[in-house]
C-alpha atoms as a PDB file:
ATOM      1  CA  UNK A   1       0.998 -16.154  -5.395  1.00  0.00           C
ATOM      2  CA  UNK A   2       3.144 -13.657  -3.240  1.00  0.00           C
ATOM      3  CA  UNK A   3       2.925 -13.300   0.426  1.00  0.00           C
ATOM      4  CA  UNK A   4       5.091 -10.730   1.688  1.00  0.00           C
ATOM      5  CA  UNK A   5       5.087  -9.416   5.065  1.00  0.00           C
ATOM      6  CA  UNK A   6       7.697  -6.783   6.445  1.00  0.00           C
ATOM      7  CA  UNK A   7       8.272  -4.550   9.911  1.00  0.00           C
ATOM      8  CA  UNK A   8      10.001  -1.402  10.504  1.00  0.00           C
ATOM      9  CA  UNK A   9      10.177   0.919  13.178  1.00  0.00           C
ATOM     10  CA  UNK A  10      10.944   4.728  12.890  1.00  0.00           C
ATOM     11  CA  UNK A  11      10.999   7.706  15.050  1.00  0.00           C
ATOM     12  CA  UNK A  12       7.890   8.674  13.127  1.00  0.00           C
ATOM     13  CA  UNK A  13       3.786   9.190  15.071  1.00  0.00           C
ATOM     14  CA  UNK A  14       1.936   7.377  14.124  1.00  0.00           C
ATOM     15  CA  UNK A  15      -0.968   9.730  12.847  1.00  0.00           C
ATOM     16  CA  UNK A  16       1.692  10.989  10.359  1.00  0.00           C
ATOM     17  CA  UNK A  17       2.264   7.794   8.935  1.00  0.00           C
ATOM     18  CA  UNK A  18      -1.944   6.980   8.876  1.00  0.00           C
ATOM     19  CA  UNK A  19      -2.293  10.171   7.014  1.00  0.00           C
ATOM     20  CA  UNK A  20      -0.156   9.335   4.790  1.00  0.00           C
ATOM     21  CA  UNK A  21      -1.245   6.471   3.546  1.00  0.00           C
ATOM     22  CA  UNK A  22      -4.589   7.456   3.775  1.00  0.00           C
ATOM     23  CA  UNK A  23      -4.154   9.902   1.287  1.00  0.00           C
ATOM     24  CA  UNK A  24      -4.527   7.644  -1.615  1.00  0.00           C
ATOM     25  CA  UNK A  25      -4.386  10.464  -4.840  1.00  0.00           C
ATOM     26  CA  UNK A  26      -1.107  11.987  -3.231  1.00  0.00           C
ATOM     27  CA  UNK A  27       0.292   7.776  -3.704  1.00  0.00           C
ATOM     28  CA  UNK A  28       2.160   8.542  -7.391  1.00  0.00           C
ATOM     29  CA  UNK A  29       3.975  11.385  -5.528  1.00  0.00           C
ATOM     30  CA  UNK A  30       6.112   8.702  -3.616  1.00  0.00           C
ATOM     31  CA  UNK A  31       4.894   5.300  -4.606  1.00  0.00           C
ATOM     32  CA  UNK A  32       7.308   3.862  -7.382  1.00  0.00           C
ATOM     33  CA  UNK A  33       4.966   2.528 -10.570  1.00  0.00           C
ATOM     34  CA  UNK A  34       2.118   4.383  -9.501  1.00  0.00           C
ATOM     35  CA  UNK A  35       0.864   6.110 -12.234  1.00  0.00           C
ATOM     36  CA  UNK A  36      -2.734   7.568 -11.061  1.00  0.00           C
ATOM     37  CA  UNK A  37      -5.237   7.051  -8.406  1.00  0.00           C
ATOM     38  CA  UNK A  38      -9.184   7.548  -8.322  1.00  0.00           C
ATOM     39  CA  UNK A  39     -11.055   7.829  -5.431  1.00  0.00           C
ATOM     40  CA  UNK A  40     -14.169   6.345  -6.489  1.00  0.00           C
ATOM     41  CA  UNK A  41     -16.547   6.558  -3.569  1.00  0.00           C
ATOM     42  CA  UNK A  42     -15.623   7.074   0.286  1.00  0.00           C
ATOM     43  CA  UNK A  43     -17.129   7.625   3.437  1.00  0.00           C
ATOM     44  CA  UNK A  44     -15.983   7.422   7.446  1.00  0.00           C
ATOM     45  CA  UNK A  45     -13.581   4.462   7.440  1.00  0.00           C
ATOM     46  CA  UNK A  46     -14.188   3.053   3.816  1.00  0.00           C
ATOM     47  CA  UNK A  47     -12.913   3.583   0.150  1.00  0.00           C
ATOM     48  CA  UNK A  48     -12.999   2.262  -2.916  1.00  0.00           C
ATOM     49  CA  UNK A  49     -10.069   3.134  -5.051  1.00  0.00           C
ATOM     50  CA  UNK A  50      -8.974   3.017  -8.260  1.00  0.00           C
ATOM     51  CA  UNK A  51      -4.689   2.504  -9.118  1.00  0.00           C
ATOM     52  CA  UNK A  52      -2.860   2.524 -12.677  1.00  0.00           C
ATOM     53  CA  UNK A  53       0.396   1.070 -12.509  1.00  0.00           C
ATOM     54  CA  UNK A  54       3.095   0.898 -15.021  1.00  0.00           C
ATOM     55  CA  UNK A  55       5.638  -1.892 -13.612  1.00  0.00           C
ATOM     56  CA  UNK A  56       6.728  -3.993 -16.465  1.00  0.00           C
ATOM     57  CA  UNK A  57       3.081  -3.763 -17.878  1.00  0.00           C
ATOM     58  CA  UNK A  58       0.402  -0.884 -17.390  1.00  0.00           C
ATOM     59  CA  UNK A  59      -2.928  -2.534 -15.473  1.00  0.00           C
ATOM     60  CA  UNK A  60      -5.442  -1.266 -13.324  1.00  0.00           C
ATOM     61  CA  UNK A  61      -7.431  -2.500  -9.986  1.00  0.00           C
ATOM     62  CA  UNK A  62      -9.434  -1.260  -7.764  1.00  0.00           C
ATOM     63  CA  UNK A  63      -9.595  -2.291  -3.755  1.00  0.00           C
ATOM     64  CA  UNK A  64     -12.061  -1.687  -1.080  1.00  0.00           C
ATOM     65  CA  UNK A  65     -10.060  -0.156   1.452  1.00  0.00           C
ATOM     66  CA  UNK A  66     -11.319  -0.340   5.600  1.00  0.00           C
ATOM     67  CA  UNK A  67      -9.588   2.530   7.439  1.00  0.00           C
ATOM     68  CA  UNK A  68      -9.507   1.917  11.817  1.00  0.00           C
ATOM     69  CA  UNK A  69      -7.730   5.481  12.007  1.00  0.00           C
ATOM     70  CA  UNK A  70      -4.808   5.666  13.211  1.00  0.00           C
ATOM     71  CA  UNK A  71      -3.334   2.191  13.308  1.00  0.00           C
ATOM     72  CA  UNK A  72      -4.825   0.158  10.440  1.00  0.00           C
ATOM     73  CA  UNK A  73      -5.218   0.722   6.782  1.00  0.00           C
ATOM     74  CA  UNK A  74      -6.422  -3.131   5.214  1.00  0.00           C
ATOM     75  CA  UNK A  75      -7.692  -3.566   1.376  1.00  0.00           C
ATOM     76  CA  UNK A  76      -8.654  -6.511  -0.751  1.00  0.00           C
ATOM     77  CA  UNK A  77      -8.972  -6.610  -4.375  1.00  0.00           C
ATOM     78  CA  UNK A  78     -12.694  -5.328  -5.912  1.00  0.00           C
ATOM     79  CA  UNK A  79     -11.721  -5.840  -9.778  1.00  0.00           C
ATOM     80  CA  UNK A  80      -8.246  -5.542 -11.958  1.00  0.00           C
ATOM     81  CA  UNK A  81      -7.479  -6.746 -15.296  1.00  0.00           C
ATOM     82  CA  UNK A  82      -4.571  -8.569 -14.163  1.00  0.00           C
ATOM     83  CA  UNK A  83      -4.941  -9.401 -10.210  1.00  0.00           C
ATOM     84  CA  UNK A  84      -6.682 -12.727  -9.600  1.00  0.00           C
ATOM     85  CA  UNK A  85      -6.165 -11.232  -5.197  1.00  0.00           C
ATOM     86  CA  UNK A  86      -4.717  -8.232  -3.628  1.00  0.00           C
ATOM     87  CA  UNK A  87      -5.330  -8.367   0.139  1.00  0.00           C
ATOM     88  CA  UNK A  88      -3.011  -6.814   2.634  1.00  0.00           C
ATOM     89  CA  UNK A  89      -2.694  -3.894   5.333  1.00  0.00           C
ATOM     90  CA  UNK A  90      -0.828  -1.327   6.780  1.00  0.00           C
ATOM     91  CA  UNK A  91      -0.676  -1.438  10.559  1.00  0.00           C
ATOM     92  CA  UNK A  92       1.091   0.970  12.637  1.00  0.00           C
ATOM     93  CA  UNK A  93       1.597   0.347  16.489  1.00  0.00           C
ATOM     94  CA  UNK A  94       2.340   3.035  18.879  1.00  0.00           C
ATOM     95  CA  UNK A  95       5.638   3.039  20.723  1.00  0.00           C
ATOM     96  CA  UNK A  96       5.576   5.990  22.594  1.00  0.00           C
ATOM     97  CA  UNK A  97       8.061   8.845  22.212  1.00  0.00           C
ATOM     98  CA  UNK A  98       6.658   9.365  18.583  1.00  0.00           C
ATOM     99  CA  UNK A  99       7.831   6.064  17.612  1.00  0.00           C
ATOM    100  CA  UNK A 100       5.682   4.153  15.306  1.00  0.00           C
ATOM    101  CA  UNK A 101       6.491   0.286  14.428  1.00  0.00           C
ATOM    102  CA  UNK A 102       5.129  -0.167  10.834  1.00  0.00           C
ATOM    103  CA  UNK A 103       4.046  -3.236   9.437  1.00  0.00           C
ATOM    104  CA  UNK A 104       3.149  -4.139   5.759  1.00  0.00           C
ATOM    105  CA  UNK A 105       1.745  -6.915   4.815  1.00  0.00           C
ATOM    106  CA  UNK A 106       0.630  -8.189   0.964  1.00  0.00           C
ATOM    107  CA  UNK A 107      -0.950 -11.226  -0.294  1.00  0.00           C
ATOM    108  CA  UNK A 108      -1.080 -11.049  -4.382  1.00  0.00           C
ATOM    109  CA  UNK A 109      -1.929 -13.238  -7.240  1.00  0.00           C
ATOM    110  CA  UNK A 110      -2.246 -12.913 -10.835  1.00  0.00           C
ATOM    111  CA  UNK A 111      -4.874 -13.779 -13.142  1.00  0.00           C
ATOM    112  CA  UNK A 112      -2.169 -14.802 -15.808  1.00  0.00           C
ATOM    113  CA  UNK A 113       0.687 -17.115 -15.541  1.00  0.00           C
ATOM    114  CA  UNK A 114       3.634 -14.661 -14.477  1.00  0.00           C
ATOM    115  CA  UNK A 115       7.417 -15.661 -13.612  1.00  0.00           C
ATOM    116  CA  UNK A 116       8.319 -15.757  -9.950  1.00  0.00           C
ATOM    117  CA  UNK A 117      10.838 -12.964 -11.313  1.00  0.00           C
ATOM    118  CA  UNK A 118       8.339 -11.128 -12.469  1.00  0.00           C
ATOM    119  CA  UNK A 119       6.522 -11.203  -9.156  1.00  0.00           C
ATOM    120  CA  UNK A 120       9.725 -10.799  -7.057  1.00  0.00           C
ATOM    121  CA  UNK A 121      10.421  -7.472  -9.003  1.00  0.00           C
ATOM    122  CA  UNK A 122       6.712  -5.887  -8.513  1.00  0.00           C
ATOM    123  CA  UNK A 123       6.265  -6.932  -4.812  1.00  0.00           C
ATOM    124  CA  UNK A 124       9.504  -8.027  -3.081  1.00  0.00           C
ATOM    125  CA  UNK A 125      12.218  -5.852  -4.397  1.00  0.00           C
ATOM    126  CA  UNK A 126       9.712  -2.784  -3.968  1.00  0.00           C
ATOM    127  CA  UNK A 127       8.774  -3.499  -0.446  1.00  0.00           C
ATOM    128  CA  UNK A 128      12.096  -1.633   1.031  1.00  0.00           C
ATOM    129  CA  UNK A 129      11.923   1.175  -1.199  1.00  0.00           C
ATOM    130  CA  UNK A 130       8.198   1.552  -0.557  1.00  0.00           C
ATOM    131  CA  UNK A 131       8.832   2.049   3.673  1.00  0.00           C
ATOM    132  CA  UNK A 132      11.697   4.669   2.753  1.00  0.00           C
ATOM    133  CA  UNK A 133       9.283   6.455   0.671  1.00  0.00           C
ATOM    134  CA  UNK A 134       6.840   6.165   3.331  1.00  0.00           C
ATOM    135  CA  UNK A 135       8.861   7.456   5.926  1.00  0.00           C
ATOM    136  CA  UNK A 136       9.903  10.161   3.625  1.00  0.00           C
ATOM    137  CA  UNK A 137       7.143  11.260   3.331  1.00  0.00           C
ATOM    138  CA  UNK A 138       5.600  10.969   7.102  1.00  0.00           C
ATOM    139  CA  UNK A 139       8.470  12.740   8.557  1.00  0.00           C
ATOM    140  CA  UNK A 140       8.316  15.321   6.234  1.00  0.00           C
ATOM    141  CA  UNK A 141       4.480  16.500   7.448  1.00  0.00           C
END
């Protein structure tokens, strides 16, 4: 099991970063490993989602995602082939000035026995390049 939590701020609204990551299909644009997304079914502030990933294996999940527009985005695991849990957020606190403070926070564990190396590679060493992709991305809109 991984627990990973991580803060950032950047000069960044916060309605571009909730858009963003709200956007789930446009996530193998900037999301290293991502190799497709399906929007399965969605309404007002709820969506289940399919992802394919290809980080040292290929595997699919899916997670229910709850949307509180614009400064949460949380998810837990509905099915995957590999993920035994997959429950985390995105929370993004308004500073003022269009400053955001960004917070990301992951709880994973797989099904399978899988090397804390393994683990550290998909979730820890991503983390950092997943918030510049992120703020890529948001400043860019």
């Amino acid at each position: 099991m991984s627990n990973i939590k991580k803060t950032e701020t950047y000069s960044v609204p916060v309605e571009k970063f909730y858009k963003v990551v709200t956007n789930y299909e446009s996530y193998p644009d900037f999301m290293d490993g991502v190799s497709g997304v399906r929007v399965i079914q969605q309404n007002d502030n709820e969506a289940l989602v399919e992802y394919s990933l290809n980080i040292v294996k290929e595997f699919t999940y899916r997670l229910k995602h709850l949307e509180n527009a614009p400064h949460k985005l949380s998810w837990t695991l509905d099915s995957g082939d590999l993920l035994k849990k997959n429950d985390g957020s995105w929370e993004f606190e308004d500073l003022g000035d269009g400053r955001t403070r960004v917070t990301y926070s992951i709880n994973i564990e797989f099904k399978l026995m899988v090397p804390k190396m393994v683990i550290n590679k998909i979730v820890k060493n991503n983390v950092p390049k997943l918030f510049e992709n992120l703020y890529e991305r948001a400043k860019d809109l």
